[in-house]
N, C-alpha and C. Protein backbone atom coordinates (compact mmCIF):
# COMPACT_ATOMS: atom_id res chain seq x y z
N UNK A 1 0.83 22.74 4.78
CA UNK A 1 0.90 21.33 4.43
C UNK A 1 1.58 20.59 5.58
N UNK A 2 0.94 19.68 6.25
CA UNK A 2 1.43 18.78 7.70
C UNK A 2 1.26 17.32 7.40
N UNK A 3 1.33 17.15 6.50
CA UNK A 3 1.00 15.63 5.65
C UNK A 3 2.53 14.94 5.44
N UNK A 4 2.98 14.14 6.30
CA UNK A 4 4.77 14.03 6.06
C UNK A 4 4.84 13.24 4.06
N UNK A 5 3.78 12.60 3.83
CA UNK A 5 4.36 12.15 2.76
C UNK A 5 4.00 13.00 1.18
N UNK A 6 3.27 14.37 1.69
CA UNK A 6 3.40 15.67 0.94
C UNK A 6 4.52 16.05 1.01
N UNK A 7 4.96 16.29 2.18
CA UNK A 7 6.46 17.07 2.67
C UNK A 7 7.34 16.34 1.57
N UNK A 8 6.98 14.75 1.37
CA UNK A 8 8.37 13.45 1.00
C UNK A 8 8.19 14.16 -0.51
N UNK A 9 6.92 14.20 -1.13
CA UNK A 9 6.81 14.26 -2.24
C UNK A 9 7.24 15.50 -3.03
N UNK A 10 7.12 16.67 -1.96
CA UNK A 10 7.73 18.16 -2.56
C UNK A 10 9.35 18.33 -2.12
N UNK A 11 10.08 17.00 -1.56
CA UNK A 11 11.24 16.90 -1.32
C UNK A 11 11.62 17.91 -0.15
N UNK A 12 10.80 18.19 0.91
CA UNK A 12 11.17 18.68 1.75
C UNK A 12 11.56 18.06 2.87
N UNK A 13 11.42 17.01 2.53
CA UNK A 13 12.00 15.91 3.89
C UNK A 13 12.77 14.59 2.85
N UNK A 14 14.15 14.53 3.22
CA UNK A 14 14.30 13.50 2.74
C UNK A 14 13.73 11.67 2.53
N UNK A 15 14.36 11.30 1.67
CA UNK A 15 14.11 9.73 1.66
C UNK A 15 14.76 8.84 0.44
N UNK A 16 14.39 7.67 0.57
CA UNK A 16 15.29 6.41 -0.14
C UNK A 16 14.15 6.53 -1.60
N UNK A 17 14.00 7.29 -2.53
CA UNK A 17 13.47 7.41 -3.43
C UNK A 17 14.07 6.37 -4.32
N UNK A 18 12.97 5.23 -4.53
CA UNK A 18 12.74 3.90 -5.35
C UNK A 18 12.86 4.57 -7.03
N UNK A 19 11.39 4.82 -6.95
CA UNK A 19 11.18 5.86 -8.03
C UNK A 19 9.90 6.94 -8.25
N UNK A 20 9.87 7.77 -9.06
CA UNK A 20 9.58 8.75 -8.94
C UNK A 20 8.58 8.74 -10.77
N UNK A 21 7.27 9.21 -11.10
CA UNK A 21 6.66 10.17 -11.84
C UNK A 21 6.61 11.70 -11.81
N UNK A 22 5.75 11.72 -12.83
CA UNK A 22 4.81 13.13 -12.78
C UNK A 22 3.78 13.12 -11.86
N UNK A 23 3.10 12.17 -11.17
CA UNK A 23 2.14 11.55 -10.03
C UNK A 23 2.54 10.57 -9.08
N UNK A 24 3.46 9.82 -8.95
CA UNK A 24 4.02 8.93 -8.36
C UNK A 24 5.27 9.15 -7.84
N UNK A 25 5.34 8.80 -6.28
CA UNK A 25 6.40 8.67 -5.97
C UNK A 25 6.62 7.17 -5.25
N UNK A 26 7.51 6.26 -5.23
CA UNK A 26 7.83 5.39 -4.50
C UNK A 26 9.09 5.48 -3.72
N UNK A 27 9.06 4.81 -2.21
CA UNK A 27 10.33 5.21 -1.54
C UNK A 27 10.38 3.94 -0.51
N UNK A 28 11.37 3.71 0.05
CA UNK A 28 12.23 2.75 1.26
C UNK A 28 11.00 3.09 2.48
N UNK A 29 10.36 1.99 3.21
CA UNK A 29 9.52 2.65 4.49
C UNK A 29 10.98 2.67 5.18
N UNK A 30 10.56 3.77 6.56
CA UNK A 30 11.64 3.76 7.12
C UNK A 30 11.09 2.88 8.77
N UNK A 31 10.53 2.14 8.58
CA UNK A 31 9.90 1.18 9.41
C UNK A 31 10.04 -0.18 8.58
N UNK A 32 10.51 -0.74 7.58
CA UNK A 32 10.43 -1.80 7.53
C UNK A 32 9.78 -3.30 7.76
N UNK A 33 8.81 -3.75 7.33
CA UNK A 33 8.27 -4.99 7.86
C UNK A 33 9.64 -6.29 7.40
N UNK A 34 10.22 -5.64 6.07
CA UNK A 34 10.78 -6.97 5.09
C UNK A 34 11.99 -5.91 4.74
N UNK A 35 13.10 -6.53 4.70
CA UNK A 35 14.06 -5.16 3.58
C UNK A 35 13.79 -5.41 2.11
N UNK A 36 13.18 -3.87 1.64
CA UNK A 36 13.02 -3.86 0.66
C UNK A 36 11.53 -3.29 0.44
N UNK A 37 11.06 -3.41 1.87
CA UNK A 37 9.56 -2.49 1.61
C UNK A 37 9.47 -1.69 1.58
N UNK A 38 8.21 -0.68 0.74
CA UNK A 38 8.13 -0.03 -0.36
C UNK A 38 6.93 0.87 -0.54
N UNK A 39 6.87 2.33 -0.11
CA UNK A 39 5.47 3.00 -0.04
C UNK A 39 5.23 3.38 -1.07
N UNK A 40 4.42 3.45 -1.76
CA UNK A 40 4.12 4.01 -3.40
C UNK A 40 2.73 4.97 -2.97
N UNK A 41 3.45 6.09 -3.29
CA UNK A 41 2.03 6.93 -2.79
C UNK A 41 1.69 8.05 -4.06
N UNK A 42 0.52 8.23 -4.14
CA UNK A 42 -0.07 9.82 -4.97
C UNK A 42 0.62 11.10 -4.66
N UNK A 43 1.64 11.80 -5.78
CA UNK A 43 1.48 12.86 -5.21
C UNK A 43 0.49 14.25 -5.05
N UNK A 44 -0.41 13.67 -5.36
CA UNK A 44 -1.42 14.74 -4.92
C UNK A 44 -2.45 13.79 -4.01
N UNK A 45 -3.01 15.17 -2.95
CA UNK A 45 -2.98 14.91 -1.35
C UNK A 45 -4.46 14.04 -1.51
N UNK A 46 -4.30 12.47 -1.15
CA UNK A 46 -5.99 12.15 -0.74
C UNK A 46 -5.92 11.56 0.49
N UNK A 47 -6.70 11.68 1.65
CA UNK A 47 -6.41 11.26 2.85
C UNK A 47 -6.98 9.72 2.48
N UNK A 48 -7.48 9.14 2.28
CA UNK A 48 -8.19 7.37 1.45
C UNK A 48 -8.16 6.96 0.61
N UNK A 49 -8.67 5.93 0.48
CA UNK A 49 -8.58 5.47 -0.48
C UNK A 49 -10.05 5.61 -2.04
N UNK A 50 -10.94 5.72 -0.77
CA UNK A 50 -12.45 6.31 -1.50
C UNK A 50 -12.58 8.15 -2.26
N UNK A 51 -11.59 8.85 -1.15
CA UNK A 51 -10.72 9.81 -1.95
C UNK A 51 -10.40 10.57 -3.33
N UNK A 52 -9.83 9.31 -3.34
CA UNK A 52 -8.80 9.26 -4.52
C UNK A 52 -9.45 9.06 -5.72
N UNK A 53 -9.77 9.68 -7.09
CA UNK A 53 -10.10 9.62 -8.27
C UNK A 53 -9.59 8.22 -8.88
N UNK A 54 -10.50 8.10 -9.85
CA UNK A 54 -10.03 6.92 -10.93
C UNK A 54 -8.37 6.54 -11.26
N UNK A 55 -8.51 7.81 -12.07
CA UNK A 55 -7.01 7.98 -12.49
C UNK A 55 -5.88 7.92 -11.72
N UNK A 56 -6.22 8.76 -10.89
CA UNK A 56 -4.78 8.70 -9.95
C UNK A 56 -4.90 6.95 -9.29
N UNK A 57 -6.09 6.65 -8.99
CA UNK A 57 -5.73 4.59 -8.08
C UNK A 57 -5.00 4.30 -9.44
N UNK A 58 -5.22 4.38 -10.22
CA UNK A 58 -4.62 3.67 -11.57
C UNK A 58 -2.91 4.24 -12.27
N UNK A 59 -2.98 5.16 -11.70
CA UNK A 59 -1.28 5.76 -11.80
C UNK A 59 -0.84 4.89 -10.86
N UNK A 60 -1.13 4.99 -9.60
CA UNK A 60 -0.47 4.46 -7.94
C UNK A 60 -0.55 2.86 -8.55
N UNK A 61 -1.40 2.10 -8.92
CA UNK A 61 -1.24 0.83 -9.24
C UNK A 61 -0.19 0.13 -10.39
N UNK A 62 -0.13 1.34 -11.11
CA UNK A 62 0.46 1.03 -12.22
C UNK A 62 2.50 1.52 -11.47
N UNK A 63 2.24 2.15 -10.94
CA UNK A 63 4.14 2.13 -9.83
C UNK A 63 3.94 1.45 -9.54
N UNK A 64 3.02 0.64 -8.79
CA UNK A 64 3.17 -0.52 -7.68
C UNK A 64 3.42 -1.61 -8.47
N UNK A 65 3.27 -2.03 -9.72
CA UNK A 65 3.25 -2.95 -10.34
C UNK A 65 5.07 -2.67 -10.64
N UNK A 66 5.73 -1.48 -11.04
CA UNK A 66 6.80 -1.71 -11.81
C UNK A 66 7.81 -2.12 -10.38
N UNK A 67 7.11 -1.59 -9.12
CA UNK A 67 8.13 -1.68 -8.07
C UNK A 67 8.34 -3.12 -7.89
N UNK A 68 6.68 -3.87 -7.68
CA UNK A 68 6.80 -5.40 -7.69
C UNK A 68 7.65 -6.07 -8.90
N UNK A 69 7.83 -5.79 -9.60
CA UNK A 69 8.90 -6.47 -10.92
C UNK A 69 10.28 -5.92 -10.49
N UNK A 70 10.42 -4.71 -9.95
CA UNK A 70 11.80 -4.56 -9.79
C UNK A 70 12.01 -5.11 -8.24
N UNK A 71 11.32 -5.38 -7.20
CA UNK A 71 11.64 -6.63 -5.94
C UNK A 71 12.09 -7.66 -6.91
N UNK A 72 10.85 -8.21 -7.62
CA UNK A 72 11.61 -10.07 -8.09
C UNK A 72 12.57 -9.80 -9.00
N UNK A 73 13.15 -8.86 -9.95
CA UNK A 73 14.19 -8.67 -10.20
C UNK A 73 15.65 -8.86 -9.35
N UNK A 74 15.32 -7.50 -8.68
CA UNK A 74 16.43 -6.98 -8.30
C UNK A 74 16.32 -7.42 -6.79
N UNK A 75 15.78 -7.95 -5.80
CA UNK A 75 16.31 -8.27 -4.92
C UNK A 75 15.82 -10.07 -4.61
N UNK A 76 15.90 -10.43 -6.33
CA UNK A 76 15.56 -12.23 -5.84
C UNK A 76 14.41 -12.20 -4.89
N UNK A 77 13.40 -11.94 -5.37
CA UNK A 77 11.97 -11.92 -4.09
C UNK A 77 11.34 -12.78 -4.92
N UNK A 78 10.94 -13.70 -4.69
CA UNK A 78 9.95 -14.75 -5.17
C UNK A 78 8.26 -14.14 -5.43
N UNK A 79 8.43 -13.11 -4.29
CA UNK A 79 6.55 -12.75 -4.02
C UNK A 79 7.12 -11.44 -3.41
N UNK A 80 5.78 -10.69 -3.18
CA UNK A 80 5.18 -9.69 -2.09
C UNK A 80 4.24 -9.45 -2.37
N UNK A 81 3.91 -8.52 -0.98
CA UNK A 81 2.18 -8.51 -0.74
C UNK A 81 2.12 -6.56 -0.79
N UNK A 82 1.23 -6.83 -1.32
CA UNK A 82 0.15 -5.32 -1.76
C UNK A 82 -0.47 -5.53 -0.81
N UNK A 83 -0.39 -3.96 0.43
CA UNK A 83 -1.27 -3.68 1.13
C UNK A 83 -2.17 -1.89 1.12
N UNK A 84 -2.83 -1.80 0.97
CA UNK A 84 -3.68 -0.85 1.81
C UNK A 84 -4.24 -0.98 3.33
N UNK A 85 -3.45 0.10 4.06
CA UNK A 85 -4.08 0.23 5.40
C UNK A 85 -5.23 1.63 5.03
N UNK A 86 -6.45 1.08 4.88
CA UNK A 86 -7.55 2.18 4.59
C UNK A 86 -8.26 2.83 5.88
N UNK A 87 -7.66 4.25 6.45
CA UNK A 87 -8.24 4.74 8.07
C UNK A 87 -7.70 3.60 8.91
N UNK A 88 -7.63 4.53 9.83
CA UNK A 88 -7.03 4.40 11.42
C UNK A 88 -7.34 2.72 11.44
N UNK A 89 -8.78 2.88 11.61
CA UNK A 89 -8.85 1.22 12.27
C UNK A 89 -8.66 0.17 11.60
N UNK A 90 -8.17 0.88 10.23
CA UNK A 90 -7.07 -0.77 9.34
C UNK A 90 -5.81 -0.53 9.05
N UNK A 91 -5.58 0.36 10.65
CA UNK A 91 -3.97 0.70 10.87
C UNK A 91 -3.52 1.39 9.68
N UNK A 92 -3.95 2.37 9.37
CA UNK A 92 -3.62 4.13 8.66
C UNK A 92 -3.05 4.78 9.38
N UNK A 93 -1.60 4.54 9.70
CA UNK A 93 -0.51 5.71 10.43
C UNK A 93 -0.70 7.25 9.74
N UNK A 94 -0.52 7.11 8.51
CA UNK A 94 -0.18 8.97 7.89
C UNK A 94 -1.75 8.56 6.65
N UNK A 95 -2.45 9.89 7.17
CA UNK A 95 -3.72 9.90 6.39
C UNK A 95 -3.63 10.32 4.74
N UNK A 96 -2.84 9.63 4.09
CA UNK A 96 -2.42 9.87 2.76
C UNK A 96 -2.41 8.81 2.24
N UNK A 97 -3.26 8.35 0.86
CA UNK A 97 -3.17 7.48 0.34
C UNK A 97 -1.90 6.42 -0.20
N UNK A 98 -1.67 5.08 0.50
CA UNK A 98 -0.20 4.66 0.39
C UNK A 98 -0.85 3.28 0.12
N UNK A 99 -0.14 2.69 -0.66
CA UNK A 99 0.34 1.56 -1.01
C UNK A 99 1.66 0.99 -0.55
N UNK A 100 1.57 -0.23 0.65
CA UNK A 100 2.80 -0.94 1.03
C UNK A 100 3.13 -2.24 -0.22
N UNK A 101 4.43 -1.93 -0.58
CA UNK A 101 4.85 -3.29 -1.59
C UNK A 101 5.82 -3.74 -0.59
N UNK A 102 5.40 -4.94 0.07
CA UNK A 102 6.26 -5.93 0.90
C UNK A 102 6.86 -7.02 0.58
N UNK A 103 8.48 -7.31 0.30
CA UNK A 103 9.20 -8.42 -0.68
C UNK A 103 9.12 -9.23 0.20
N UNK A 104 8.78 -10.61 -0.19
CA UNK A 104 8.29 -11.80 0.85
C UNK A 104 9.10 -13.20 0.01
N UNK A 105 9.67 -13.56 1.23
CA UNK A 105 10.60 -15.13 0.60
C UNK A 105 9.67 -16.41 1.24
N UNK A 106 10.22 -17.40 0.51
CA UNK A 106 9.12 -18.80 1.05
C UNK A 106 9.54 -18.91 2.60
N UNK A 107 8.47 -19.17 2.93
CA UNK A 107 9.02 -19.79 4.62
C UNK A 107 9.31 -18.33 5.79
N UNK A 108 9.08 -17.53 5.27
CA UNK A 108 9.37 -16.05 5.99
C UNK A 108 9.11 -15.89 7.48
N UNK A 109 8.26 -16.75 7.34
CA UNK A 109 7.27 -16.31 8.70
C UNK A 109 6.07 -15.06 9.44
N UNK A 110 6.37 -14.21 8.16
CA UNK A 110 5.26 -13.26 8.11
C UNK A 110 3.85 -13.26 7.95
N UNK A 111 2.75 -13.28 8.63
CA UNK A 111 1.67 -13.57 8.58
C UNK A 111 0.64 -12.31 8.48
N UNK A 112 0.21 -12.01 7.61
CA UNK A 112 -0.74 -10.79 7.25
C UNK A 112 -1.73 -10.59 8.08
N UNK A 113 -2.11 -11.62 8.37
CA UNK A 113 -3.70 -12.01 9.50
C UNK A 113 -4.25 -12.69 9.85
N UNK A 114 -4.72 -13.36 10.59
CA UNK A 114 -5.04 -14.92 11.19
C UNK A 114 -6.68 -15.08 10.10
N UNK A 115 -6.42 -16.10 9.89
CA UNK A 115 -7.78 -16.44 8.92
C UNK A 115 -9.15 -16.85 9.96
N UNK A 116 -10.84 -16.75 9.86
CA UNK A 116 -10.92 -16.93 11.01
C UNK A 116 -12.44 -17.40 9.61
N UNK A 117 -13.42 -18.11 10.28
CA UNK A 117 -14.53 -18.79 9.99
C UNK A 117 -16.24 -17.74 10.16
N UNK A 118 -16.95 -17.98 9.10
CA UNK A 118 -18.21 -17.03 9.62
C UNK A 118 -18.71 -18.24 10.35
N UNK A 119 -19.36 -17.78 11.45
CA UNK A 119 -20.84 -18.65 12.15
C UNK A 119 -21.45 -18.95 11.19
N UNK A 120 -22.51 -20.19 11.19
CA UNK A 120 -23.51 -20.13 11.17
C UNK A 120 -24.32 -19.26 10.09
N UNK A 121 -24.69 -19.21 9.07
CA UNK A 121 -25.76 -17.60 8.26
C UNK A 121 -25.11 -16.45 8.71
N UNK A 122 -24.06 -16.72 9.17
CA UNK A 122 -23.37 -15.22 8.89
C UNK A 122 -22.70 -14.54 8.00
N UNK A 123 -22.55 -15.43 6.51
CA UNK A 123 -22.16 -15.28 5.35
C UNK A 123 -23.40 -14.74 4.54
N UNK A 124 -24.78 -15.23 4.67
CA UNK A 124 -25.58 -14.83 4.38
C UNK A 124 -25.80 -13.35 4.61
N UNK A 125 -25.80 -12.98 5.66
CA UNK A 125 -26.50 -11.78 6.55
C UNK A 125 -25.14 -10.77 5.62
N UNK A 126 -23.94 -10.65 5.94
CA UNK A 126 -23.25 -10.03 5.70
C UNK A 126 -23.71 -9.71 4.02
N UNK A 127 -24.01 -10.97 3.55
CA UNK A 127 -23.71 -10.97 2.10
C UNK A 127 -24.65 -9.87 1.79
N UNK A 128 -26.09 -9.96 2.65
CA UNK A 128 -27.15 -9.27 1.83
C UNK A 128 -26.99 -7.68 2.39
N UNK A 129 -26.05 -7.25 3.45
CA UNK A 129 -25.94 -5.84 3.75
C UNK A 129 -25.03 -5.44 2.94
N UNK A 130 -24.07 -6.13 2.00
CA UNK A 130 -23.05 -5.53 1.71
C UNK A 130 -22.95 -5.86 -0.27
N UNK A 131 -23.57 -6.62 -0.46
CA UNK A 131 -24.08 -6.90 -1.86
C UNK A 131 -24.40 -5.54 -3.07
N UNK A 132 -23.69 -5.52 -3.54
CA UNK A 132 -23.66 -4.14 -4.38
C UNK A 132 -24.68 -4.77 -6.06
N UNK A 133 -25.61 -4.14 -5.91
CA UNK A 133 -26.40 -4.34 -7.11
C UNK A 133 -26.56 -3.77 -8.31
């Protein structure tokens, strides 16, 4: 097993354990975007998110939800943002299914991603390659 957040989950490597299931673990990133951000991952191994069975996205969503109530609780967070980085090229550091919960205040200055415009029928074109029927 070379998966560090297997290692986190069979407690062979320490960490800031948020909280913990029978399938769920949540913990402190140790990279930080915000203090207070928050990996909520499966403990059983899926490298994606396409991966991952029904049940288990729906365990992992259902931590992510109690972690987001305990940010606006407990550390006065107005908001945060739910991310999936899904594979490398949407910036997937560790190939294990993770959920980032990021505590976000008004005015932060954190910007997720620059918003950007389709051309022209390029809403079209996309629409009809990617249109699930």
């Amino acid at each position: 097993m070379s998966c560090i957040f297997c290692k986190i989950s069979a407690g062979e490597i320490p960490s800031y354990k948020v909280y913990e299931d029978e399938n769920t673990l949540a913990f402190l990133d140790i990279n930080p975007v915000s203090t207070g951000h928050i990996l909520v991952v499966s403990k059983k191994h899926f490298a994606n998110f396409e991966e991952a069975d029904e049940e288990t996205l729906c365990q992992v969503i259902k931590t992510v939800k109690k972690i987001g109530l305990s940010l606006k609780k407990n550390l006065a967070v107005p908001g945060y943002n739910v991310a999936v980085n899904n594979d490398p090229a949407a910036g997937q550091a560790v190939p294990h299914l993770h959920f980032h919960v990021i505590p976000r205040l008004l005015d932060d200055g954190l910007k997720p991603w620059p918003p950007k415009k389709y051309q022209e029928n390029q809403a079209e074109e996309v629409l009809n390659k990617i249109k699930i029927s």
